[in-house]
PDB file of N, CA and C in Angstrom:
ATOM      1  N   UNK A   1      43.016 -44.767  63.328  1.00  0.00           N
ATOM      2  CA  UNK A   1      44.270 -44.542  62.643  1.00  0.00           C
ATOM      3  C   UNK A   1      43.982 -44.119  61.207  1.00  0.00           C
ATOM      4  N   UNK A   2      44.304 -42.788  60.598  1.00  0.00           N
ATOM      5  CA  UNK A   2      44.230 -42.188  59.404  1.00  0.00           C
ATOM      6  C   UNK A   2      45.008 -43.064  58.534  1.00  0.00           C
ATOM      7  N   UNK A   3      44.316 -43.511  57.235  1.00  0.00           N
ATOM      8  CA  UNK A   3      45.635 -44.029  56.230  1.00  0.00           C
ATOM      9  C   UNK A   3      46.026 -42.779  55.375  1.00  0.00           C
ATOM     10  N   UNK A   4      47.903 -42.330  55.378  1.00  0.00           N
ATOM     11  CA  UNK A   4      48.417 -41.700  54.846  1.00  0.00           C
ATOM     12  C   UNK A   4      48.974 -41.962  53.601  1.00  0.00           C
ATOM     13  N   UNK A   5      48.597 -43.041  53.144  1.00  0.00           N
ATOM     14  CA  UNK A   5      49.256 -43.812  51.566  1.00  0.00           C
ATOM     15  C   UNK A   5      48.398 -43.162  50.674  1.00  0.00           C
ATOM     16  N   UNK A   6      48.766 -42.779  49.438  1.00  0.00           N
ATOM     17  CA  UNK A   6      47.811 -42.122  48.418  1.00  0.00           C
ATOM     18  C   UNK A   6      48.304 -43.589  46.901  1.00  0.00           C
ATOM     19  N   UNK A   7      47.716 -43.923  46.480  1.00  0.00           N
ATOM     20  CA  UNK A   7      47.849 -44.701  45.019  1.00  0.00           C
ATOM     21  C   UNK A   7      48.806 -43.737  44.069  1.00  0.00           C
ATOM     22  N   UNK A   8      49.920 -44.433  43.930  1.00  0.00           N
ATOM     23  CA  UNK A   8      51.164 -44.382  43.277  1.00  0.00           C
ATOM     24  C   UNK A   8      50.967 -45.017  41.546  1.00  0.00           C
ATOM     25  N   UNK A   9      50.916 -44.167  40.768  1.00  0.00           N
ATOM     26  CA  UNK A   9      50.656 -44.653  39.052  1.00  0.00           C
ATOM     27  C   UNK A   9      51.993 -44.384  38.263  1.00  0.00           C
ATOM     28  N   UNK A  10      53.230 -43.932  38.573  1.00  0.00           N
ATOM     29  CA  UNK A  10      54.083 -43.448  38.243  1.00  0.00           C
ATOM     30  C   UNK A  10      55.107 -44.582  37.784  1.00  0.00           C
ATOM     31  N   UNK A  11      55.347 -44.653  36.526  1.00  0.00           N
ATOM     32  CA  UNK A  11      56.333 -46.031  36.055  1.00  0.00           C
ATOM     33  C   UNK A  11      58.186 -46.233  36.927  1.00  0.00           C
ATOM     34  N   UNK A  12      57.857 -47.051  37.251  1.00  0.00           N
ATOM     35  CA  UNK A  12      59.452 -47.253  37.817  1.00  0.00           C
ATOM     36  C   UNK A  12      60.640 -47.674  37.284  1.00  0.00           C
ATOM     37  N   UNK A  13      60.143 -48.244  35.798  1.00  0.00           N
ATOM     38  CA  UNK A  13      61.330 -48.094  34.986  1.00  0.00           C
ATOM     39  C   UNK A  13      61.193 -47.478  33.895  1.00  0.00           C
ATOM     40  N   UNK A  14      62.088 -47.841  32.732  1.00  0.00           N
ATOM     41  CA  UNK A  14      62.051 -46.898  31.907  1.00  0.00           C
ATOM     42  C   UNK A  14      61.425 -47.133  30.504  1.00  0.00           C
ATOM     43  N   UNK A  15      60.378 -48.018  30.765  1.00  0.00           N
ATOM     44  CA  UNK A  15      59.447 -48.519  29.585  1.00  0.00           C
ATOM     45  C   UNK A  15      58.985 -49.956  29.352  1.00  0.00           C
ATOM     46  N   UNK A  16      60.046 -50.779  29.683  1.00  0.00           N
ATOM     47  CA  UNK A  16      59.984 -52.047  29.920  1.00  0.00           C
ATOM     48  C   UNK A  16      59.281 -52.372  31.260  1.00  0.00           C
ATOM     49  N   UNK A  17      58.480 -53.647  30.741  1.00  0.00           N
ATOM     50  CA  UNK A  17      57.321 -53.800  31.753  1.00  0.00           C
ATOM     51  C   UNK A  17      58.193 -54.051  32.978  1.00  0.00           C
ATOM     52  N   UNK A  18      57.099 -54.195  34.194  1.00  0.00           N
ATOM     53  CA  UNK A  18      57.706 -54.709  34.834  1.00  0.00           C
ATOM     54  C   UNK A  18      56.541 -55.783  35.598  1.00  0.00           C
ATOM     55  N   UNK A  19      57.093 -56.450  36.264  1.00  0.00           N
ATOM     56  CA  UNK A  19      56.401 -57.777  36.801  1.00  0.00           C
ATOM     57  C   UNK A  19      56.505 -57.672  38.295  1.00  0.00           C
ATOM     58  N   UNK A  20      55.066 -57.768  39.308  1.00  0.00           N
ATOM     59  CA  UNK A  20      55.361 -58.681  40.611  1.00  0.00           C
ATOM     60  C   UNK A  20      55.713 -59.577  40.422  1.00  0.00           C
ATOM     61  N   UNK A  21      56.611 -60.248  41.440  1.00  0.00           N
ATOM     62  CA  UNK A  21      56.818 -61.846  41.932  1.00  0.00           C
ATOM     63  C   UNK A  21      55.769 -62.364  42.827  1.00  0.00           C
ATOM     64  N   UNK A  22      55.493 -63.136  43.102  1.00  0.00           N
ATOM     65  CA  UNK A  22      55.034 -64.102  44.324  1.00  0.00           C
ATOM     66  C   UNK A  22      55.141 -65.466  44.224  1.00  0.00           C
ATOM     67  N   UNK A  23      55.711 -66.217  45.111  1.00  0.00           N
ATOM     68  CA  UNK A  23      55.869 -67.260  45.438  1.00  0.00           C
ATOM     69  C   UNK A  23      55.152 -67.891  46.099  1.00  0.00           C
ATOM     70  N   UNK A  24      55.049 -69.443  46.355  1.00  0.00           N
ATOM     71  CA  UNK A  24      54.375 -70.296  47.290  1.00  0.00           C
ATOM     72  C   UNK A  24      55.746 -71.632  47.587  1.00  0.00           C
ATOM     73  N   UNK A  25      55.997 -71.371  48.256  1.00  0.00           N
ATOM     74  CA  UNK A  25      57.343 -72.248  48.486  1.00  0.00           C
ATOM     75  C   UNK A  25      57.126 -73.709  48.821  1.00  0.00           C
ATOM     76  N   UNK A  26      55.751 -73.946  49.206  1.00  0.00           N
ATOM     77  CA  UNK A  26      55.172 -75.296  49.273  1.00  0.00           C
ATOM     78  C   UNK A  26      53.620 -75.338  48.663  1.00  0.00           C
ATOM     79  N   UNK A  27      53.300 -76.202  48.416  1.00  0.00           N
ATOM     80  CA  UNK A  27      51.867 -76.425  47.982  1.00  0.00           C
ATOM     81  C   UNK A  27      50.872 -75.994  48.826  1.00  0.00           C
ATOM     82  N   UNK A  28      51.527 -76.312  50.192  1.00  0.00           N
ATOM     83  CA  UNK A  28      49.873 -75.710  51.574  1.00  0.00           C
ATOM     84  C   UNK A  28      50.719 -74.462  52.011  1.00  0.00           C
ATOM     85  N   UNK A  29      51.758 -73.484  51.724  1.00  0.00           N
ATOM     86  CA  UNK A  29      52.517 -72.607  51.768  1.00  0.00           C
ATOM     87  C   UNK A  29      51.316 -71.503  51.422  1.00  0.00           C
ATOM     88  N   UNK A  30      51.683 -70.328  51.998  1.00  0.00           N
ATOM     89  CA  UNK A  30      51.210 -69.365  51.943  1.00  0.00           C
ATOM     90  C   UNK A  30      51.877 -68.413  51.091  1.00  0.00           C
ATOM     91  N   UNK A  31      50.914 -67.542  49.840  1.00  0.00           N
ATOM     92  CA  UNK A  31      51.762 -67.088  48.633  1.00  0.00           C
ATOM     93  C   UNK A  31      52.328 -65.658  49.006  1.00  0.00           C
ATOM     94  N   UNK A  32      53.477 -65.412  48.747  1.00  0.00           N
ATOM     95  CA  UNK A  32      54.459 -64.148  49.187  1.00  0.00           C
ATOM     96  C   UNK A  32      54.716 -63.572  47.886  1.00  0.00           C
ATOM     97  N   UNK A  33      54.655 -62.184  48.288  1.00  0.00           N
ATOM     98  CA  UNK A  33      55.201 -61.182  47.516  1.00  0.00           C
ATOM     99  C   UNK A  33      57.104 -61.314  47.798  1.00  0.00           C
ATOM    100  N   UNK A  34      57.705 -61.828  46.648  1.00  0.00           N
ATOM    101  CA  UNK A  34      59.420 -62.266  46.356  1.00  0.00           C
ATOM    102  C   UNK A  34      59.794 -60.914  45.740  1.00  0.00           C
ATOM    103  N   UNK A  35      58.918 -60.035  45.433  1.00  0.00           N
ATOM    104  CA  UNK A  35      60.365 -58.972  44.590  1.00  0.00           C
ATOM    105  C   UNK A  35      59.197 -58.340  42.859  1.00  0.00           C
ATOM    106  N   UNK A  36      59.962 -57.550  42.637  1.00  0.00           N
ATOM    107  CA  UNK A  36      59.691 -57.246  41.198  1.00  0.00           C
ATOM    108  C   UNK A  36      60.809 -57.112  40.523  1.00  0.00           C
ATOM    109  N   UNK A  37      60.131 -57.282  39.091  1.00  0.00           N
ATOM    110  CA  UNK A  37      61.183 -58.179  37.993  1.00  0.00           C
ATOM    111  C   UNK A  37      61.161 -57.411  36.351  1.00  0.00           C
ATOM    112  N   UNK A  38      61.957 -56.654  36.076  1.00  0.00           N
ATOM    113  CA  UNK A  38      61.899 -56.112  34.907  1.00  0.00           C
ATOM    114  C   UNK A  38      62.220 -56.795  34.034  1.00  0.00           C
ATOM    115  N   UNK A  39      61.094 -56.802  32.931  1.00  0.00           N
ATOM    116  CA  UNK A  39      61.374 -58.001  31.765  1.00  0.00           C
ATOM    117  C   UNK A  39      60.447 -57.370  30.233  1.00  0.00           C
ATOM    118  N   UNK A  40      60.746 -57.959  29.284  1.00  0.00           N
ATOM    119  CA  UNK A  40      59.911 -57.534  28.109  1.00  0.00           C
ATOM    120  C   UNK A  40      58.976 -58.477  28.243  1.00  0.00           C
ATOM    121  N   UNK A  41      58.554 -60.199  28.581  1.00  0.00           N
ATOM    122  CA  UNK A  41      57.599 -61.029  28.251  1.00  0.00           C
ATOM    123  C   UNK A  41      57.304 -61.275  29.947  1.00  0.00           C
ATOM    124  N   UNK A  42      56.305 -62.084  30.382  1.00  0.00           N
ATOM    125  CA  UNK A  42      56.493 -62.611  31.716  1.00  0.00           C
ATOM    126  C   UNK A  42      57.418 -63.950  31.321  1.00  0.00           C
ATOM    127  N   UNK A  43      57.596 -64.960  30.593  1.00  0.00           N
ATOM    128  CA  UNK A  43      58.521 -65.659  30.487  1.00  0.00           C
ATOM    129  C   UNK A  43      59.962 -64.934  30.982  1.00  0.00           C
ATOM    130  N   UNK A  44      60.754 -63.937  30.088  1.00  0.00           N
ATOM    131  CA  UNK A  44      61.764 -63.653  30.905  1.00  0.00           C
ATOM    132  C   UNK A  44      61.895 -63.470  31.807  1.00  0.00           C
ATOM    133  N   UNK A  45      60.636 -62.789  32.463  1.00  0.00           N
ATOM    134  CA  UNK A  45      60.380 -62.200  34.232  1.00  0.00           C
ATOM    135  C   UNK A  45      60.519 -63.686  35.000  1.00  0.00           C
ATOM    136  N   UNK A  46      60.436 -64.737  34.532  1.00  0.00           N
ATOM    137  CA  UNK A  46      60.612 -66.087  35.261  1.00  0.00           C
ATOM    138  C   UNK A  46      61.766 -66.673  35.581  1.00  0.00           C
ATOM    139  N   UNK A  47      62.241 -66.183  33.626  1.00  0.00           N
ATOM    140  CA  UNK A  47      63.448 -66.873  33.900  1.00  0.00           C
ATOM    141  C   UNK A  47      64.825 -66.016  34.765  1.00  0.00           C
ATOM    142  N   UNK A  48      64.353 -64.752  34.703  1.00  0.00           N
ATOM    143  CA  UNK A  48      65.377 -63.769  35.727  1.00  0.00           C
ATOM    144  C   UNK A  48      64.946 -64.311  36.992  1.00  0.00           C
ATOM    145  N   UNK A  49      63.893 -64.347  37.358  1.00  0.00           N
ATOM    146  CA  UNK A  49      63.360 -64.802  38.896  1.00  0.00           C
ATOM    147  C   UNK A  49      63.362 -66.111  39.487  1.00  0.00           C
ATOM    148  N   UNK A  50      63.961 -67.185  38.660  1.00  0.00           N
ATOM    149  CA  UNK A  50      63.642 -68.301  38.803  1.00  0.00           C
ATOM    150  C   UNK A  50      65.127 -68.861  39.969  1.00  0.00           C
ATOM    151  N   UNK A  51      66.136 -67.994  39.862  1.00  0.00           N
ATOM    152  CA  UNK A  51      67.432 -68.351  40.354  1.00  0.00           C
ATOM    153  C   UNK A  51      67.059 -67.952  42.145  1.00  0.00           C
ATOM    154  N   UNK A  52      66.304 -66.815  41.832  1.00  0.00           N
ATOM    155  CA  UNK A  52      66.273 -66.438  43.098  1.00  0.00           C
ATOM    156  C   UNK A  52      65.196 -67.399  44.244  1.00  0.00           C
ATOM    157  N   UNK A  53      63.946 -68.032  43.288  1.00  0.00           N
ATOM    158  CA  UNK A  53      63.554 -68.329  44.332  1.00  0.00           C
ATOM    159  C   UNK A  53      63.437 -70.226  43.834  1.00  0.00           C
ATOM    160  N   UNK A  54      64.294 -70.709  43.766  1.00  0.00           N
ATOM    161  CA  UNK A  54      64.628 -72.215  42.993  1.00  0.00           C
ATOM    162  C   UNK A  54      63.620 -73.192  43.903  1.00  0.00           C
ATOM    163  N   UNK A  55      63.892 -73.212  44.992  1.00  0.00           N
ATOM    164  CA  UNK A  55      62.580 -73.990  45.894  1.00  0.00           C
ATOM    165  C   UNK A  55      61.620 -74.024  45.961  1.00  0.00           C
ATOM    166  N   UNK A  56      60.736 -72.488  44.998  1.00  0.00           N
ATOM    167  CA  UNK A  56      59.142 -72.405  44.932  1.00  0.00           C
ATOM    168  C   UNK A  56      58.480 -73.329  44.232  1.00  0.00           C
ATOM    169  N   UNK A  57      57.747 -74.225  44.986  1.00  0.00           N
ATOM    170  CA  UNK A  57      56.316 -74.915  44.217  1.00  0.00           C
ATOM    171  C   UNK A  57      55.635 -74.311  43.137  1.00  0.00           C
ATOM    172  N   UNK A  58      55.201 -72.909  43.186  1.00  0.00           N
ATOM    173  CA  UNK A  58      54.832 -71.812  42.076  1.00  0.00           C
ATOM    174  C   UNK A  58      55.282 -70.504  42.496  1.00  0.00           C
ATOM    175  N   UNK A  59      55.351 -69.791  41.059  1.00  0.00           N
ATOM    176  CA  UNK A  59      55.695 -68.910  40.694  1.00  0.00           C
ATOM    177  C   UNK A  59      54.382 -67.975  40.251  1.00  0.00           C
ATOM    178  N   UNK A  60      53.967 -66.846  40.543  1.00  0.00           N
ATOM    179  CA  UNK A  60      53.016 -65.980  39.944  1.00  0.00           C
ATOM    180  C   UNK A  60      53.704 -65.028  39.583  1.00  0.00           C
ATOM    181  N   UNK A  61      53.297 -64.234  38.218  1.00  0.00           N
ATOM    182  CA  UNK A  61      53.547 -63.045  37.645  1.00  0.00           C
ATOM    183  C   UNK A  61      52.547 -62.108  37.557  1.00  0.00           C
ATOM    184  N   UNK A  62      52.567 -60.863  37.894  1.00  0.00           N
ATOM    185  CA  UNK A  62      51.268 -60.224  37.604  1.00  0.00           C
ATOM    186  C   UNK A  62      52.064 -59.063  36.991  1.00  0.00           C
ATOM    187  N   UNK A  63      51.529 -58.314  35.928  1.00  0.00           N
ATOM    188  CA  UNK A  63      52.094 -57.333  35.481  1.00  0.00           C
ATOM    189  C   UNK A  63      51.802 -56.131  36.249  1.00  0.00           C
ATOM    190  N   UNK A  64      52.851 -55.497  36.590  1.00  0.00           N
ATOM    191  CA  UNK A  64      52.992 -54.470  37.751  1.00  0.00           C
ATOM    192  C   UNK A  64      51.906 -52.996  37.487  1.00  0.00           C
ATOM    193  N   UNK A  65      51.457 -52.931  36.026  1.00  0.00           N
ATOM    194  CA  UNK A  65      50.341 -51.780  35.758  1.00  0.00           C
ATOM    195  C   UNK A  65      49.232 -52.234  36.486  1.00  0.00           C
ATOM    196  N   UNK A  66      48.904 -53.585  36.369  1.00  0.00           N
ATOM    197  CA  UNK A  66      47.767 -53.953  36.288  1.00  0.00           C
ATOM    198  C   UNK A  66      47.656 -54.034  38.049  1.00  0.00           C
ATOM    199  N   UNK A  67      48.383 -53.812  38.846  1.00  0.00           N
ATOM    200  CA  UNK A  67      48.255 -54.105  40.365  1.00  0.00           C
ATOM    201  C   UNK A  67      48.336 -52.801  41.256  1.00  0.00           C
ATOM    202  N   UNK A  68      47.081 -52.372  42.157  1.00  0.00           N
ATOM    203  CA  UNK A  68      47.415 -51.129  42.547  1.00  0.00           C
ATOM    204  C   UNK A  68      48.246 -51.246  43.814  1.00  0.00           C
ATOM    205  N   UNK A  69      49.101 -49.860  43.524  1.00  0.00           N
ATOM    206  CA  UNK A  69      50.111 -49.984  44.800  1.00  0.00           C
ATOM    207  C   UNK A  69      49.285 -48.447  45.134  1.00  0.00           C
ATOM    208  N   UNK A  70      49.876 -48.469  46.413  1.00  0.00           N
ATOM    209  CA  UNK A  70      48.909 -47.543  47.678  1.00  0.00           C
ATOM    210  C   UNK A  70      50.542 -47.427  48.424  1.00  0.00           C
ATOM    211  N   UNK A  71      50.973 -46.135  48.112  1.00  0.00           N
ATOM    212  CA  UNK A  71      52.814 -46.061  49.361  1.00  0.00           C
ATOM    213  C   UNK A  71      52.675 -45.144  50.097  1.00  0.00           C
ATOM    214  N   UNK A  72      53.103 -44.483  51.084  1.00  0.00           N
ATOM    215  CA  UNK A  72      53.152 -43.527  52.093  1.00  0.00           C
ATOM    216  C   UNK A  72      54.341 -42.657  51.725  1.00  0.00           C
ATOM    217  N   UNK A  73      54.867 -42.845  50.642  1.00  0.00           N
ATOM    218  CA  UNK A  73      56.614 -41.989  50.396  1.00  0.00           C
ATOM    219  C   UNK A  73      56.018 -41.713  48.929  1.00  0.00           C
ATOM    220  N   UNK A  74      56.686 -40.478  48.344  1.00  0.00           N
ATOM    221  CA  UNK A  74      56.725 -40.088  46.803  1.00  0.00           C
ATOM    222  C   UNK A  74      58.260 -41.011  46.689  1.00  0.00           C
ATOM    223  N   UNK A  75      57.950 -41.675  45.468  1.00  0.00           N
ATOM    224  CA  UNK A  75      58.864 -41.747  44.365  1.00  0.00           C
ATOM    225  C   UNK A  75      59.389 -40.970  43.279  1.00  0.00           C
ATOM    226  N   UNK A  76      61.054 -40.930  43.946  1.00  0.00           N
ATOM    227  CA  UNK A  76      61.706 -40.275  42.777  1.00  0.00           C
ATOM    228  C   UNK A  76      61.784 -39.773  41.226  1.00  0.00           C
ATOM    229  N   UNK A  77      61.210 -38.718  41.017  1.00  0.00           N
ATOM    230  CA  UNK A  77      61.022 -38.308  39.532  1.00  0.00           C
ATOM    231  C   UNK A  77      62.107 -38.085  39.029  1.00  0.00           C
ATOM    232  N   UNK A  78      62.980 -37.845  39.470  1.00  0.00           N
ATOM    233  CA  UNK A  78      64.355 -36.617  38.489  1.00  0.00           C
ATOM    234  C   UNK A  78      64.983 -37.807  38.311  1.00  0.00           C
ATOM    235  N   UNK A  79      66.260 -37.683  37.351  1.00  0.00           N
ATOM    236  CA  UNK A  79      66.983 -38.903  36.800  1.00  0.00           C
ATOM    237  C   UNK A  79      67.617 -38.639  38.169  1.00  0.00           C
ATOM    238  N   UNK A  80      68.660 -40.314  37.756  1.00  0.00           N
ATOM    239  CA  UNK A  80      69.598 -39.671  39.236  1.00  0.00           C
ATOM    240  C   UNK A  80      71.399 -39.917  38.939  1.00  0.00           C
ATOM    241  N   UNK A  81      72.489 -39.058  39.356  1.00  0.00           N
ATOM    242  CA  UNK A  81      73.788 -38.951  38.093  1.00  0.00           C
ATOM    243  C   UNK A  81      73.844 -40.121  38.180  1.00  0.00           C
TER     244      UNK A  81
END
């Protein structure tokens, strides 16, 4: 099976960082990718994310430059109305 994903470097917002989520919803829980989180500090990225996942044991932030994504689709360049 060919992989058709090429590494995606292209910012998805509009300057302001942005943050993975991942969760561990229990201590022997296995850690999940919850979402990404646009924020200026990772503190805010917590406190925006924190509603959504209130039951997690931990919370990880990784700043979204620093993590390579690999997609099979181009992302939208042009503004959109």
């Amino acid at each position: 099976m060919r992989d058709e994903r090429t590494r995606t470097t292209a910012p998805r917002s509009d300057g302001e960082p942005e943050w993975e989520a991942f969760a561990r919803r229990s201590a022997d829980a296995t850690l999940e990718h919850v979402g990404s989180v646009t924020a200026p500090t990772a503190a805010a990225a917590h406190e925006a994310l924190a509603p959504l996942v209130p039951d997690a044991a931990a919370v990880w932030l990784c700043p979204a430059d620093e993590v390579a994504r690999f997609d099979d689709r181009t992302l939208a360049t042009e503004e959109r109305p």
